[in-house]
Protein backbone atom coordinates (compact mmCIF):
# COMPACT_ATOMS: atom_id res chain seq x y z
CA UNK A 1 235.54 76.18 215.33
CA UNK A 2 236.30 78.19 212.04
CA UNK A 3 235.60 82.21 212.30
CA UNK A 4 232.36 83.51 210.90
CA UNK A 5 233.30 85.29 207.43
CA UNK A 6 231.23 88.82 207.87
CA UNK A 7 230.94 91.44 205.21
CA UNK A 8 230.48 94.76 206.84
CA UNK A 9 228.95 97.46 204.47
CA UNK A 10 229.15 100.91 205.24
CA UNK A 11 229.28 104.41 203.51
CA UNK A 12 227.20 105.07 200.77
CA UNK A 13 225.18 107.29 198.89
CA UNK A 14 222.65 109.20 201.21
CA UNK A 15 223.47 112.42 203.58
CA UNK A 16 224.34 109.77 206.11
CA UNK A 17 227.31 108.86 204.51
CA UNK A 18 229.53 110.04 207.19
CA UNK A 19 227.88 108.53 210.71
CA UNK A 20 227.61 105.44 208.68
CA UNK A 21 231.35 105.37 208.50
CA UNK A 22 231.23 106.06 212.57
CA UNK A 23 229.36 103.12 212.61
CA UNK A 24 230.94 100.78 211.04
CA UNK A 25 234.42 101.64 212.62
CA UNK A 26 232.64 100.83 216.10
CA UNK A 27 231.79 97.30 214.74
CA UNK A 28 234.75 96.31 213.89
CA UNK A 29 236.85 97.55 216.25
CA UNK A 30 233.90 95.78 219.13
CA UNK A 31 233.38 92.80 217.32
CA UNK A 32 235.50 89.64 218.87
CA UNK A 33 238.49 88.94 216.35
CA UNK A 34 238.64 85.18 217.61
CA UNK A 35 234.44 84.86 216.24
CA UNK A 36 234.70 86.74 213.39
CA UNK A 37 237.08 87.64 210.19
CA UNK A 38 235.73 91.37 209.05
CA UNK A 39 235.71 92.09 205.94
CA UNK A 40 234.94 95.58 205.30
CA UNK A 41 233.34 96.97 201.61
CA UNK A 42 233.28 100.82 201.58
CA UNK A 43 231.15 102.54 199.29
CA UNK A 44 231.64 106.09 198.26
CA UNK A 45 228.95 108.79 197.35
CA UNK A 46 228.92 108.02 193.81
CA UNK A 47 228.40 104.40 194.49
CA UNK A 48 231.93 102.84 193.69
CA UNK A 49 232.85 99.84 195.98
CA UNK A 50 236.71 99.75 197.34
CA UNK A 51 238.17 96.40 198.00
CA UNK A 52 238.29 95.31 201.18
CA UNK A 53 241.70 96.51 201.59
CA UNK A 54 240.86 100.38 200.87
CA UNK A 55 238.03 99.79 202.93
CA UNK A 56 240.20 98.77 205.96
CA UNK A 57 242.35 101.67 205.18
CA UNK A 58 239.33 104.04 205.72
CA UNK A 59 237.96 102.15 208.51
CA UNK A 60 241.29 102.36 210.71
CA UNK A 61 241.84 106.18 209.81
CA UNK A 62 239.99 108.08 211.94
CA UNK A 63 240.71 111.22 210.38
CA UNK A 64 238.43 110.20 206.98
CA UNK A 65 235.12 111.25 207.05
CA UNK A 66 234.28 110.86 203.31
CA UNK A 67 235.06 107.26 201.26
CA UNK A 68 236.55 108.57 197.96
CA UNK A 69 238.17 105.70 196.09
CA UNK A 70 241.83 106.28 194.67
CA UNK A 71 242.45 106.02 190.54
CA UNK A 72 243.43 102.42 190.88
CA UNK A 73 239.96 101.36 192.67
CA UNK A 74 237.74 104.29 190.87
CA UNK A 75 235.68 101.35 189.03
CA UNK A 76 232.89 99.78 190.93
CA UNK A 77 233.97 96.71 192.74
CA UNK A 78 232.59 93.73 190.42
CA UNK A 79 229.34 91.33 191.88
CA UNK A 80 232.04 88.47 191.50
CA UNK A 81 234.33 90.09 193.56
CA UNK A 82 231.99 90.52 196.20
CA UNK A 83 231.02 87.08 195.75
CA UNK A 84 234.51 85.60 195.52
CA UNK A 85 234.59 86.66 199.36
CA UNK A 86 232.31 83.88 200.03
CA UNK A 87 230.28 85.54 203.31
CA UNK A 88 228.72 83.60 205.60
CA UNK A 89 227.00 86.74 206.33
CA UNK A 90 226.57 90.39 205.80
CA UNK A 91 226.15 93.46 208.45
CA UNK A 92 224.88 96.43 206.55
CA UNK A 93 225.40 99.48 208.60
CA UNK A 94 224.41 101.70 205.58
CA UNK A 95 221.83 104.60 207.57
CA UNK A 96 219.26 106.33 204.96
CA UNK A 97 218.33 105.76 201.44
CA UNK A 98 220.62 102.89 199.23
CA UNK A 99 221.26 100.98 202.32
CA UNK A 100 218.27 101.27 204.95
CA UNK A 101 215.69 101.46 202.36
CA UNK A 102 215.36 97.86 201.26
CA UNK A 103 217.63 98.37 198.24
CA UNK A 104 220.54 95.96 199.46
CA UNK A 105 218.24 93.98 201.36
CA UNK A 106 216.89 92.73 197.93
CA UNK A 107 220.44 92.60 196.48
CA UNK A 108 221.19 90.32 199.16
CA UNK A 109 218.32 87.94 199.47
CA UNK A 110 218.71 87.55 195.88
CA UNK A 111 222.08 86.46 196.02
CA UNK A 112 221.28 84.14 199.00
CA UNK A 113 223.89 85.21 201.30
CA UNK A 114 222.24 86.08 205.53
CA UNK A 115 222.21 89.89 207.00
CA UNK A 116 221.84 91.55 209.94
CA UNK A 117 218.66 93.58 210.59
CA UNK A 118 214.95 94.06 209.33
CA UNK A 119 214.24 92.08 205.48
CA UNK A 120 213.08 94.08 202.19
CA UNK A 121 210.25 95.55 202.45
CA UNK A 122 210.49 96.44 206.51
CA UNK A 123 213.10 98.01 205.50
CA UNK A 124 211.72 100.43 202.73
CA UNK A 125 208.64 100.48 205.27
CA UNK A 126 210.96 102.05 208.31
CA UNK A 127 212.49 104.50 205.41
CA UNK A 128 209.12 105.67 204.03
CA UNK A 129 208.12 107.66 207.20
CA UNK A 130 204.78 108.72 205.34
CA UNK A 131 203.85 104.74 204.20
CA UNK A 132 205.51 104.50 207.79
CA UNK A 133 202.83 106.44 209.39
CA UNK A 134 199.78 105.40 207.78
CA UNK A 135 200.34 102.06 208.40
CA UNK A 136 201.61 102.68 212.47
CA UNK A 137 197.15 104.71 212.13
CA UNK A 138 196.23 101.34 211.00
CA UNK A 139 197.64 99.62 214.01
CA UNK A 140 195.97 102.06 215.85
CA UNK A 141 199.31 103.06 217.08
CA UNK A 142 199.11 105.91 219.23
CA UNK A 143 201.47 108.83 216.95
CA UNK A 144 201.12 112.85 216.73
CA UNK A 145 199.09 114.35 213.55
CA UNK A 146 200.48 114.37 210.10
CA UNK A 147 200.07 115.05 206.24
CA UNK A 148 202.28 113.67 203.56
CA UNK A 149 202.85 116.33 200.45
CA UNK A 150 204.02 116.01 197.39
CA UNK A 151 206.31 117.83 195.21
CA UNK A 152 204.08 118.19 192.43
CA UNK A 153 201.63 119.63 195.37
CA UNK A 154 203.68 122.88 195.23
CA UNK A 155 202.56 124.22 191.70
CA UNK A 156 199.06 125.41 192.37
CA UNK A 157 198.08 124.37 195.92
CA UNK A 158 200.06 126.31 198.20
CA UNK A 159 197.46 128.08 199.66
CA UNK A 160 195.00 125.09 199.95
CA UNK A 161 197.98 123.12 201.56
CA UNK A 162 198.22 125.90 204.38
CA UNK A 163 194.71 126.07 204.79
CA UNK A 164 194.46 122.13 204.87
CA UNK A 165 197.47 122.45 207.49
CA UNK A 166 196.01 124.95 210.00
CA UNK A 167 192.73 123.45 210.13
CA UNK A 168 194.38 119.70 210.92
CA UNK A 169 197.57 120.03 212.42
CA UNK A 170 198.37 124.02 213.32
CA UNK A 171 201.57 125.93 213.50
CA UNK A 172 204.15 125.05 214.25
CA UNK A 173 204.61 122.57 212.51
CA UNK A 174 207.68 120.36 211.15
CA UNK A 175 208.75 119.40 207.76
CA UNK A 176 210.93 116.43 206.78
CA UNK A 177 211.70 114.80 204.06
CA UNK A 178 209.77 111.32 203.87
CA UNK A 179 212.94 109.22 203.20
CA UNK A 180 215.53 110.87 205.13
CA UNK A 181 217.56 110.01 208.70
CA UNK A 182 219.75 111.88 211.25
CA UNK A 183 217.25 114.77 211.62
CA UNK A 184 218.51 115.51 207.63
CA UNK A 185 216.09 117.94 205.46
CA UNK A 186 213.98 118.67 208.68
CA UNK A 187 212.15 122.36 208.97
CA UNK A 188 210.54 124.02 212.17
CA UNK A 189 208.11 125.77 210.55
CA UNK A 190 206.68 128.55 212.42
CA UNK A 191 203.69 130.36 210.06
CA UNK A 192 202.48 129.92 206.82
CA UNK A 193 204.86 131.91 205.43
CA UNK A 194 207.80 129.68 205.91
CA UNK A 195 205.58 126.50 204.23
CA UNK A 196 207.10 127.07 200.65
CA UNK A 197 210.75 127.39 201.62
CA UNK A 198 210.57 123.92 204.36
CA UNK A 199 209.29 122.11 201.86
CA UNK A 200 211.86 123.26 199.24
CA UNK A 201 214.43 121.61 201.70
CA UNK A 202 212.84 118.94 202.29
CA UNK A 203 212.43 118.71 198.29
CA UNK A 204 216.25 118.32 198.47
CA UNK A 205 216.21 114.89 199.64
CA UNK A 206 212.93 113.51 198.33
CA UNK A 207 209.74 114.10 195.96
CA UNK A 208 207.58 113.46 199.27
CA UNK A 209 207.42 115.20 202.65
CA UNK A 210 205.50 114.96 205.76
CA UNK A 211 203.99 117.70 207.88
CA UNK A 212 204.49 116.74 211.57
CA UNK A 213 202.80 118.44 214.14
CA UNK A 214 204.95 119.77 217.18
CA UNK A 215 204.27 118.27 220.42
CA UNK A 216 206.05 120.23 223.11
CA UNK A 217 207.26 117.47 225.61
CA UNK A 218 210.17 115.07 226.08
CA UNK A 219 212.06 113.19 223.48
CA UNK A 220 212.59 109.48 224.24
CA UNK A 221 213.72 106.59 222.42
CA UNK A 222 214.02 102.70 223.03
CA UNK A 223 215.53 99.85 221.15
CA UNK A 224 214.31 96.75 220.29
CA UNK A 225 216.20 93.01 218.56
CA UNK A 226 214.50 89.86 217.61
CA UNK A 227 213.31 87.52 214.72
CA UNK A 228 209.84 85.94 216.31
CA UNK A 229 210.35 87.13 220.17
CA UNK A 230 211.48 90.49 220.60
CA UNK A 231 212.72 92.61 223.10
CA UNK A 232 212.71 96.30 223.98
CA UNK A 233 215.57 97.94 226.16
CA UNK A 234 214.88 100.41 229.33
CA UNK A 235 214.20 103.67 227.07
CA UNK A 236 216.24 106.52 227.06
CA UNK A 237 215.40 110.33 226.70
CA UNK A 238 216.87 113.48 225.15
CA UNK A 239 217.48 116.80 226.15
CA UNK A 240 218.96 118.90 222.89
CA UNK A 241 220.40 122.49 223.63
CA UNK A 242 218.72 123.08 220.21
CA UNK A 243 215.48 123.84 219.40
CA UNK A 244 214.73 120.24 218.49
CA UNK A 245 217.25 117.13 218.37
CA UNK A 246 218.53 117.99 214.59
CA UNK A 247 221.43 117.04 213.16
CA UNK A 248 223.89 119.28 214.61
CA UNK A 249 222.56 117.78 217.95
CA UNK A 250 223.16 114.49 217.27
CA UNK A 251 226.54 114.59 216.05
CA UNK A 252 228.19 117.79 216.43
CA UNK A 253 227.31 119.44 219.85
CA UNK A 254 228.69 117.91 223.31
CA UNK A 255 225.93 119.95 224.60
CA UNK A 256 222.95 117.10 224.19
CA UNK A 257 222.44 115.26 226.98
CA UNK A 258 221.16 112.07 227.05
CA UNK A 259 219.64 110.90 230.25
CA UNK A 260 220.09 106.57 230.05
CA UNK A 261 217.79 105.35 231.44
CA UNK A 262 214.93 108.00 231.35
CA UNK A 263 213.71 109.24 234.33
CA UNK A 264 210.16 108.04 233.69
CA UNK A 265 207.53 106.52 236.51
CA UNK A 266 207.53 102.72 235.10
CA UNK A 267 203.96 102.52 234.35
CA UNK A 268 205.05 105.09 230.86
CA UNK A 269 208.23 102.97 230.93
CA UNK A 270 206.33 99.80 230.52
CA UNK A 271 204.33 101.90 227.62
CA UNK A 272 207.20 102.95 225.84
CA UNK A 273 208.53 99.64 225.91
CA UNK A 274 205.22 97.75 224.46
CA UNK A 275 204.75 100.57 222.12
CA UNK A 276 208.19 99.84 220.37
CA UNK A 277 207.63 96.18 220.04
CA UNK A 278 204.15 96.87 218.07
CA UNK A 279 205.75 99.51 216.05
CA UNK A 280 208.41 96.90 215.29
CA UNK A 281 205.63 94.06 214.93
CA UNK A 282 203.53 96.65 212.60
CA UNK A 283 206.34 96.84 209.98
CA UNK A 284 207.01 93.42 209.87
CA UNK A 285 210.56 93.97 211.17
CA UNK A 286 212.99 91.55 212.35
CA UNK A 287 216.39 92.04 213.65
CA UNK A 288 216.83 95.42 215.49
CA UNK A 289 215.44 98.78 215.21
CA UNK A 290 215.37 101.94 217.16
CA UNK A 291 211.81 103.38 218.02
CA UNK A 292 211.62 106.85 219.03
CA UNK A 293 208.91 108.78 221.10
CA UNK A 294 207.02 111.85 222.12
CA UNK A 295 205.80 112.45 225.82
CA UNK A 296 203.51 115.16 226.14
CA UNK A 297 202.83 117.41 228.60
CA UNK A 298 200.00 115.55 229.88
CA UNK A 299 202.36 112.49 229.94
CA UNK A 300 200.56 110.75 226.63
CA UNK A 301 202.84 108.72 224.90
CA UNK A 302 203.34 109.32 221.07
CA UNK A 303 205.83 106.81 218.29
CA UNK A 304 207.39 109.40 216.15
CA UNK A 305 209.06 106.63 214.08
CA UNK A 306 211.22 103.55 213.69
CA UNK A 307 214.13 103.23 212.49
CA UNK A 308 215.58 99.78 211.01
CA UNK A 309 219.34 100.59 211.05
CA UNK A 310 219.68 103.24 213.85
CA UNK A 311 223.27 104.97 213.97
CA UNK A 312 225.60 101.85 215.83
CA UNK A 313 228.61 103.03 217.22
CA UNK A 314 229.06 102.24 220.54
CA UNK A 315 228.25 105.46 221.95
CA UNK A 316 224.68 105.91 220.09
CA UNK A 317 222.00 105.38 221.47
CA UNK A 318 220.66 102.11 220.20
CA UNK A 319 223.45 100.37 222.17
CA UNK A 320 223.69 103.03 225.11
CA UNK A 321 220.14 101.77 225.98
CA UNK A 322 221.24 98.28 225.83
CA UNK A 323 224.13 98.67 227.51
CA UNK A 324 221.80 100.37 230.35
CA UNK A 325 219.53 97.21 230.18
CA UNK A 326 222.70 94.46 230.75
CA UNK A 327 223.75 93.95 227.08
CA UNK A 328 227.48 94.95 226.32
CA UNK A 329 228.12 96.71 223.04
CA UNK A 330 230.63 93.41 221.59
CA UNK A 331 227.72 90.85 223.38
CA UNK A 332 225.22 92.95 221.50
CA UNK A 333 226.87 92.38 217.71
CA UNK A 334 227.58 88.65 218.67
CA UNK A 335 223.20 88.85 219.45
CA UNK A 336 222.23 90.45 215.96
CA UNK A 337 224.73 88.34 214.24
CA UNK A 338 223.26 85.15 215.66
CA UNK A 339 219.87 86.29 214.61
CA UNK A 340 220.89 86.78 211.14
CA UNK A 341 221.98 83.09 211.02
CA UNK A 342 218.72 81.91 212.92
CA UNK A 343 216.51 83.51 210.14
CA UNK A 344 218.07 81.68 207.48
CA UNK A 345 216.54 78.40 210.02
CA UNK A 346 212.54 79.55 210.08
């Protein structure tokens, strides 16, 4: 049986450049050589495309954390190159705008070739948390109080906006940027007073934000795969040394610990669990996704968000829950693969 030609895609243009990177080297280092002929396409912050040999240079150096193409491979890697490769599929492991977003999902659909994960416009649905949001209130999916704000929002309505935010959600509060990942952008906001300058970071990433209220309680998170039947792992919860799980949490201090599975009595476990699977089933998704959760203090259960390309390397948490549920991290690829191919079939 001939190997599996498989385009991996990582890097990229958003603030997630660098765990995307992380990502991808997990894949291909998991992924069973006798299945499966890698080949890699890096893409830098500008957009260029290496060739798949730069790419494999940057994939097997641990020490890069940035793809910057050299002066020979500066131009953008040409749609008949890419095509030349002849793919029988392609795993995106781009986190964040240009790659999560829907963006390549269209790029590849139109060019006919299978990927891994959730289609088009799941994908710019998981991105969007504020379209994200609205439509988890139309599911009647149980989620903490929120208000999306625009940029143009800022030039007159300040005040109104922290009136509007006191009387619905109350301080504190968070502010994120609505298409952002990786805890990127995000603002504990205590008071009023610090409204203006969250949503100027925030700003940074995107023209529209989203006011989160803070529920004080435990951070949990589950992951789910499938095309028509889907599945949700044994969910897994987070205890950040930081004042919430932000970036420097995630990625940067040893000090989070994450408690696989989550001590949880299994009637919330069972919760969390059917709770994923309808926020997956509520944004159309197929493939995989990570779902992540409040618990409050009275034990209610709240979806914070989805996310359709959750960070993959072998130690995140998206496979750490699987592994913790009887799926190995190389058994796990060889699953989303498979359901790449089985889409192209319904």
């Amino acid at each position: 049986m001939s190997k599996l030609k498989v385009g991996l895609i990582f890097g990229g243009r958003s603030q997630e450049h660098e765990i995307s990177i992380m990502s991808a080297r997990s894949v291909y280092k998991m992924a069973e050589k006798n299945k499966y002929d890698i080949i890699p396409f890096a893409i830098s912050r500008k957009g260029y495309w290496l060739d798949s040999g730069q790419s494999l240079k940057v994939l097997k150096d641990e020490t890069i954390r940035e793809v910057i193409p050299t002066k020979e491979g500066s131009i953008s890697l040409s749609l008949q190159n890419f095509l030349e490769e002849e793919l029988d599929l392609v795993f995106p492991i781009l986190h964040g705008p240009y790659g999560e977003d829907g963006r390549l999902q269209g790029m590849l659909e139109m060019l006919n070739i299978p990927y891994v994960g959730a289609g088009v416009l799941s994908s710019a649905l998981g991105m969007d948390k504020a379209i994200m949001k609205n439509i988890f209130s139309y599911h009647h999916i149980p989620q903490g109080k929120y208000k999306i704000i625009y940029k143009y929002d800022l030039n007159d309505n300040l005040d109104k906006l922290k009136k509007e935010i006191s009387e619905q959600i109350s301080w504190p509060c968070f502010a994120k940027p609505a298409n952002m990942g990786s805890s990127i952008g995000i603002t504990k906001v205590n008071n009023p007073s610090e409204l203006y300058e969250a949503l100027q970071e925030a700003f940074k990433y995107d023209y529209k934000a989203v006011i989160e209220e803070f529920i004080s309680g435990r951070e949990v998170e589950c992951s789910v795969f499938g095309n028509t039947e889907f599945k949700a792992s044994l969910p897994g919860e987070i205890k950040a040394a930081h004042e919430f799980y932000d970036y420097q949490a995630k990625y940067q201090d040893d000090s989070t610990e994450l408690i696989i599975p989550a001590e949880l009595d299994e009637i919330i476990i069972e919760e969390i669990r059917n709770l994923a699977i309808a926020a997956f089933k509520a944004i159309d998704a197929r493939g995989f996704a990570r779902v992540d959760f409040f618990i409050s203090a009275n034990n209610k259960v709240l979806v914070n968000e989805i996310n359709t390309i959750p960070g993959f390397t072998q130690y995140s948490m998206y496979a750490k829950l699987w592994e913790a549920t009887g799926i190995k991290y190389s058994d796990l690829i060889d699953l989303l693969i498979n359901l790449a191919l089985e889409w192209q079939e319904i």
